[in-house]
N, C-alpha and C. Protein backbone atom coordinates (compact mmCIF):
# COMPACT_ATOMS: atom_id res chain seq x y z
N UNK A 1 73.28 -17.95 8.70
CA UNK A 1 72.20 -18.71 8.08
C UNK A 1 72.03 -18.27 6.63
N UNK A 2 72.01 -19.52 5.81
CA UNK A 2 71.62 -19.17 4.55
C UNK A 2 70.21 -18.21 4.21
N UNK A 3 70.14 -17.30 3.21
CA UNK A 3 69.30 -16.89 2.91
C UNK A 3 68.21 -17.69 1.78
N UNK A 4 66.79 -18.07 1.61
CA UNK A 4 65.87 -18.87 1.32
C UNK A 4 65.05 -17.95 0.33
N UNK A 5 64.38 -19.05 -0.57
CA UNK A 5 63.69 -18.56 -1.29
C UNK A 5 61.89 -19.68 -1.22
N UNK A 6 61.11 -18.94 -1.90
CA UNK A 6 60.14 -20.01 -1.92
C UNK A 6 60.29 -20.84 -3.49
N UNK A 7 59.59 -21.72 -3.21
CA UNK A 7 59.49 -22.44 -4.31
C UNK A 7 58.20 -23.38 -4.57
N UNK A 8 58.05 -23.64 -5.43
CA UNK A 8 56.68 -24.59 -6.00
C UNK A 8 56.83 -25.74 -7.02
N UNK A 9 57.11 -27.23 -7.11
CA UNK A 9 57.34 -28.21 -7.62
C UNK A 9 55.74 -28.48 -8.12
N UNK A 10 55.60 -28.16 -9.30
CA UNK A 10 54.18 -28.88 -9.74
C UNK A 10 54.30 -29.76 -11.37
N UNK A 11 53.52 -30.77 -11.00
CA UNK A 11 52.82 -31.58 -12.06
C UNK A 11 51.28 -31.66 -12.82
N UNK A 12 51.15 -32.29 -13.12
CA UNK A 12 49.35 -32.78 -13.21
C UNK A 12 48.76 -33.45 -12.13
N UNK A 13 49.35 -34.03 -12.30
CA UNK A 13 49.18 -35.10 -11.01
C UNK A 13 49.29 -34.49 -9.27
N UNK A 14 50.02 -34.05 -9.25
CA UNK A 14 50.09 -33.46 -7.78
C UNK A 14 51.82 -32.43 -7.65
N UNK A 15 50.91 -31.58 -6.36
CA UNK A 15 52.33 -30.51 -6.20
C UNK A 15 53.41 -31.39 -5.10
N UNK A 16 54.28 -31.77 -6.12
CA UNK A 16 55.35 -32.37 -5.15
C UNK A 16 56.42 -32.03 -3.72
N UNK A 17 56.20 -30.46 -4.17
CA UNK A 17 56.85 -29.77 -3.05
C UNK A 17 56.15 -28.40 -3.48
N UNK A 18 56.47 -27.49 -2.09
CA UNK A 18 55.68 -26.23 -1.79
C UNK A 18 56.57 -25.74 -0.57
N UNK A 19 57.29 -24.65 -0.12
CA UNK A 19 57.69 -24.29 0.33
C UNK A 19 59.37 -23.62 0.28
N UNK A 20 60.15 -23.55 1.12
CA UNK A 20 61.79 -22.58 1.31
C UNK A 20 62.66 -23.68 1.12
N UNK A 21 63.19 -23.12 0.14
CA UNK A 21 64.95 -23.45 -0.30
C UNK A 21 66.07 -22.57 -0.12
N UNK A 22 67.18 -22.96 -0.28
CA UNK A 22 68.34 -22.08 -0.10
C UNK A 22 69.24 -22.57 -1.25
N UNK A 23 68.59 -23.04 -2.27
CA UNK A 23 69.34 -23.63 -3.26
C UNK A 23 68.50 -24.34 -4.46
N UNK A 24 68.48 -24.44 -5.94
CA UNK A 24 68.14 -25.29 -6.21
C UNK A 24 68.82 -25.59 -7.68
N UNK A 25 68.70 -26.77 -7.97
CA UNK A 25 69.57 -27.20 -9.58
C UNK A 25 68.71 -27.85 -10.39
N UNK A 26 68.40 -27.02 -11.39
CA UNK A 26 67.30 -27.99 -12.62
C UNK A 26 67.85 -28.37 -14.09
N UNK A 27 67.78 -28.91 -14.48
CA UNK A 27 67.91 -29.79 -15.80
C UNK A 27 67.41 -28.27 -16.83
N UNK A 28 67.68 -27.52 -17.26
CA UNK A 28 67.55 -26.89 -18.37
C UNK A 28 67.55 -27.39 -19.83
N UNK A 29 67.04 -26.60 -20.74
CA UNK A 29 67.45 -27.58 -21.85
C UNK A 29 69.06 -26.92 -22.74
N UNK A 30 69.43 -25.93 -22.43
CA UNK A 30 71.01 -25.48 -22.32
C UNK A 30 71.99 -26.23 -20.94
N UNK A 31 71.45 -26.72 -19.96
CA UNK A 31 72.23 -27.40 -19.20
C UNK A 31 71.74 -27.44 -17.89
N UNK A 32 72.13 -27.69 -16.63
CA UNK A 32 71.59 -27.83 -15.97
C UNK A 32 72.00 -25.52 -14.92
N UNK A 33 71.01 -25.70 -14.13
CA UNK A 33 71.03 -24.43 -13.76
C UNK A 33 70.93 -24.14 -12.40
N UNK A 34 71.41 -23.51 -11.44
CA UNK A 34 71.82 -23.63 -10.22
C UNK A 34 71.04 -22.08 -10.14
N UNK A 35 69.83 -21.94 -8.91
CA UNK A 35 69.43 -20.60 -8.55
C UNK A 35 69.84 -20.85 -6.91
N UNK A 36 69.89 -19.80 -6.47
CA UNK A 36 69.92 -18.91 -5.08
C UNK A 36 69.41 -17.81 -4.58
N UNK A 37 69.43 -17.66 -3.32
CA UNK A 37 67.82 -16.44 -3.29
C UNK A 37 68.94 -15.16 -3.93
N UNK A 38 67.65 -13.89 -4.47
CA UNK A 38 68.45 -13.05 -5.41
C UNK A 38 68.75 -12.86 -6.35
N UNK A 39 68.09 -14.23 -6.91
CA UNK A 39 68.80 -14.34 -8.71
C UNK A 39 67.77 -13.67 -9.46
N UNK A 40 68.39 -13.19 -10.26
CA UNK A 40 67.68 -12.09 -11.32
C UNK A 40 66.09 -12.99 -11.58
N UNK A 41 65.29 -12.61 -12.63
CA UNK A 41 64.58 -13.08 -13.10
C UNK A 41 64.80 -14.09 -14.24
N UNK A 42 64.29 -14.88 -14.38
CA UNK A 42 63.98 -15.20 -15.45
C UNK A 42 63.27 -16.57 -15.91
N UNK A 43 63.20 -16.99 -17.05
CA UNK A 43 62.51 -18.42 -17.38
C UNK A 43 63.01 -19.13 -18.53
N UNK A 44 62.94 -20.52 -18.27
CA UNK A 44 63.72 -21.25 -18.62
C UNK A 44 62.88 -22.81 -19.09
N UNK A 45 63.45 -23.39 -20.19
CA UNK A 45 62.67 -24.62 -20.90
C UNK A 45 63.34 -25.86 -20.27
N UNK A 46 62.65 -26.98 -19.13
CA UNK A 46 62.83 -27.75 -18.60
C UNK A 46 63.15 -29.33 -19.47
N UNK A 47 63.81 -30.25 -19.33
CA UNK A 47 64.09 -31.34 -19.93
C UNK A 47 63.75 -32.34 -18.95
N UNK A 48 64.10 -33.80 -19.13
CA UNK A 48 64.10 -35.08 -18.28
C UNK A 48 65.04 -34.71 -17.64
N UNK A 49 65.32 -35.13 -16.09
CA UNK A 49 66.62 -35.13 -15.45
C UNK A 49 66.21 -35.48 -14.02
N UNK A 50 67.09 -34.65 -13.14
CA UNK A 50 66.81 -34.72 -11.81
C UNK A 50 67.35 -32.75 -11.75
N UNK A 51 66.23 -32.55 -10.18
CA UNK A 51 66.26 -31.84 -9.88
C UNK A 51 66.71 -31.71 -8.27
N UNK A 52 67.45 -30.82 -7.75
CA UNK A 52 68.12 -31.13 -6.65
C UNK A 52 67.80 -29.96 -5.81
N UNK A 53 67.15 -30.11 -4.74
CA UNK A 53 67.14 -28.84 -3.57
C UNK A 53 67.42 -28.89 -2.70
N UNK A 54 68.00 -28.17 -1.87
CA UNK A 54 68.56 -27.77 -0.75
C UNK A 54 67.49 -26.96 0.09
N UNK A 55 66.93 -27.68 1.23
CA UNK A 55 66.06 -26.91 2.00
C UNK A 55 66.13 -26.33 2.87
N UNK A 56 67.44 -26.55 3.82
CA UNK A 56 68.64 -26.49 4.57
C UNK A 56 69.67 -26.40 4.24
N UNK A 57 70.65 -26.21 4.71
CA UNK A 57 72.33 -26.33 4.64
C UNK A 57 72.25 -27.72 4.59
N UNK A 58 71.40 -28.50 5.78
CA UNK A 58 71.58 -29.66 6.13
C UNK A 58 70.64 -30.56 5.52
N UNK A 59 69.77 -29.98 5.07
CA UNK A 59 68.29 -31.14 4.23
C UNK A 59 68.34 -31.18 2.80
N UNK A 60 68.60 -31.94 2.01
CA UNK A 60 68.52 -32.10 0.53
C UNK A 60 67.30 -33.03 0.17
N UNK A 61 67.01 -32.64 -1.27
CA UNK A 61 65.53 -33.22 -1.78
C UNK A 61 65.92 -33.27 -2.71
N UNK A 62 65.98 -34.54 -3.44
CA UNK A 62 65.86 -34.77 -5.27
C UNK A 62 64.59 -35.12 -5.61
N UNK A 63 64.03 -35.25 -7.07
CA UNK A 63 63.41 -35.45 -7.61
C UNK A 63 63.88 -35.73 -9.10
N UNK A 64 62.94 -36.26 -9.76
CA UNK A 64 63.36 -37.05 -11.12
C UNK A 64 61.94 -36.48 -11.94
N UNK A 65 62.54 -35.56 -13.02
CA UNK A 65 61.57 -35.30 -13.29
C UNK A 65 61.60 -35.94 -15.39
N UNK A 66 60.19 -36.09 -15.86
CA UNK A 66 60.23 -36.94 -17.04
C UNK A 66 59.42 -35.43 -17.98
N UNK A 67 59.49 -35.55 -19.04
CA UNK A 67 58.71 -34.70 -19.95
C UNK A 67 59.18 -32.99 -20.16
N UNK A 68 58.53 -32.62 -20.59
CA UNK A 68 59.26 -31.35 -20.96
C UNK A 68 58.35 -30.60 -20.04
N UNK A 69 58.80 -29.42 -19.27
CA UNK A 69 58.55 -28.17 -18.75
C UNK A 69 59.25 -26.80 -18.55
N UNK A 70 58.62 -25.98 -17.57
CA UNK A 70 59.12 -24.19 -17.65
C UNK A 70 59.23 -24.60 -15.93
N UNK A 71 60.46 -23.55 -16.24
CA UNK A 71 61.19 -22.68 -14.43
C UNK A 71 60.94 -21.17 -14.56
N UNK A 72 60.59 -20.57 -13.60
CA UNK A 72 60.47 -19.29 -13.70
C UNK A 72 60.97 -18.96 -12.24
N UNK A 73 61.93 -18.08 -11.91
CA UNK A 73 62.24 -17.65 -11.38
C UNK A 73 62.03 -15.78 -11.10
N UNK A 74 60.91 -15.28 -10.09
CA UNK A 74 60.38 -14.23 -10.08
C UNK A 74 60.06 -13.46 -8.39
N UNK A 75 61.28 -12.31 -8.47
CA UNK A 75 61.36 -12.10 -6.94
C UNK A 75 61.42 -13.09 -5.59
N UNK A 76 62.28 -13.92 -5.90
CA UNK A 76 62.41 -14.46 -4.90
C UNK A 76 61.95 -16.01 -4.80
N UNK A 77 60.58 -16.24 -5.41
CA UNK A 77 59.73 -16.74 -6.15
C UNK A 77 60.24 -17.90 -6.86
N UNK A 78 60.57 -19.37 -7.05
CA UNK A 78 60.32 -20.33 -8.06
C UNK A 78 59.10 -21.00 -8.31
N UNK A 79 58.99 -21.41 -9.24
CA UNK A 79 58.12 -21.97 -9.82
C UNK A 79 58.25 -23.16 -10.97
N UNK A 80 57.98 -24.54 -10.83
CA UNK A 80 58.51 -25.22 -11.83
C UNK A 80 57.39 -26.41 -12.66
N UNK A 81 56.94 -26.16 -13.26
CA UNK A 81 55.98 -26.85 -13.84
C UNK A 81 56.26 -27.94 -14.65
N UNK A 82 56.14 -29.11 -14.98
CA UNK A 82 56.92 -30.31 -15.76
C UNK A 82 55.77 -31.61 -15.68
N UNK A 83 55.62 -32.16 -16.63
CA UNK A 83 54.94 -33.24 -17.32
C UNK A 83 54.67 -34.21 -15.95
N UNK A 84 55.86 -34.76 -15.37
CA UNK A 84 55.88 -35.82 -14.54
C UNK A 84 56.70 -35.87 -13.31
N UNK A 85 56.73 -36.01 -12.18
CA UNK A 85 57.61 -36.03 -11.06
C UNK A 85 57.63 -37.60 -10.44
N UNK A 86 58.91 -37.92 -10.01
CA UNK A 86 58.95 -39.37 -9.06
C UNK A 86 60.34 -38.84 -8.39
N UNK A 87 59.63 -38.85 -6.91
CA UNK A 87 60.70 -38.62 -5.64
C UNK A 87 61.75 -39.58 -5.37
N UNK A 88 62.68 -39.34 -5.28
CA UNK A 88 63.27 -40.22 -5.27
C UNK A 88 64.39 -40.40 -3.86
């Protein structure tokens, strides 16, 4: 079994997701960025794009996110804050 991390999808508007991943890929503004549980720390300046998670081996979740925001990645911990979200 993959090993999981938590995570937190927020907007203004509402928290789009809240809970365990085993994967996730965000739109950076150097490129796009792939975390897994374990990854060092750090934070990062969000762009328009899509964002892709893995909640499972077997469950995937995109999202489309618009406006500029921050990823922070902290013990285990994501966190992603951004202007606008539409599930897609």
């Amino acid at each position: 079994m993959a090993k999981s991390f938590n995570i937190s999808i927020v907007s203004p508007e509402k928290i789009a997701y809240e809970g365990k991943a085993v994967s996730l890929i965000a739109p950076c503004e150097s490129g796009y960025l792939g975390v897994l549980a374990d990854h060092v720390p750090l934070i990062c300046n969000l762009k328009s794009g899509n964002i892709f998670l893995r909640k499972t081996l077997q469950e995937n979740i995109s999202f489309k996110v618009s406006g500029k925001g921050f990823l922070e990645v902290l013990k285990n911990n994501v966190t992603i804050l951004v202007d606008s979200i539409v599930d897609l």
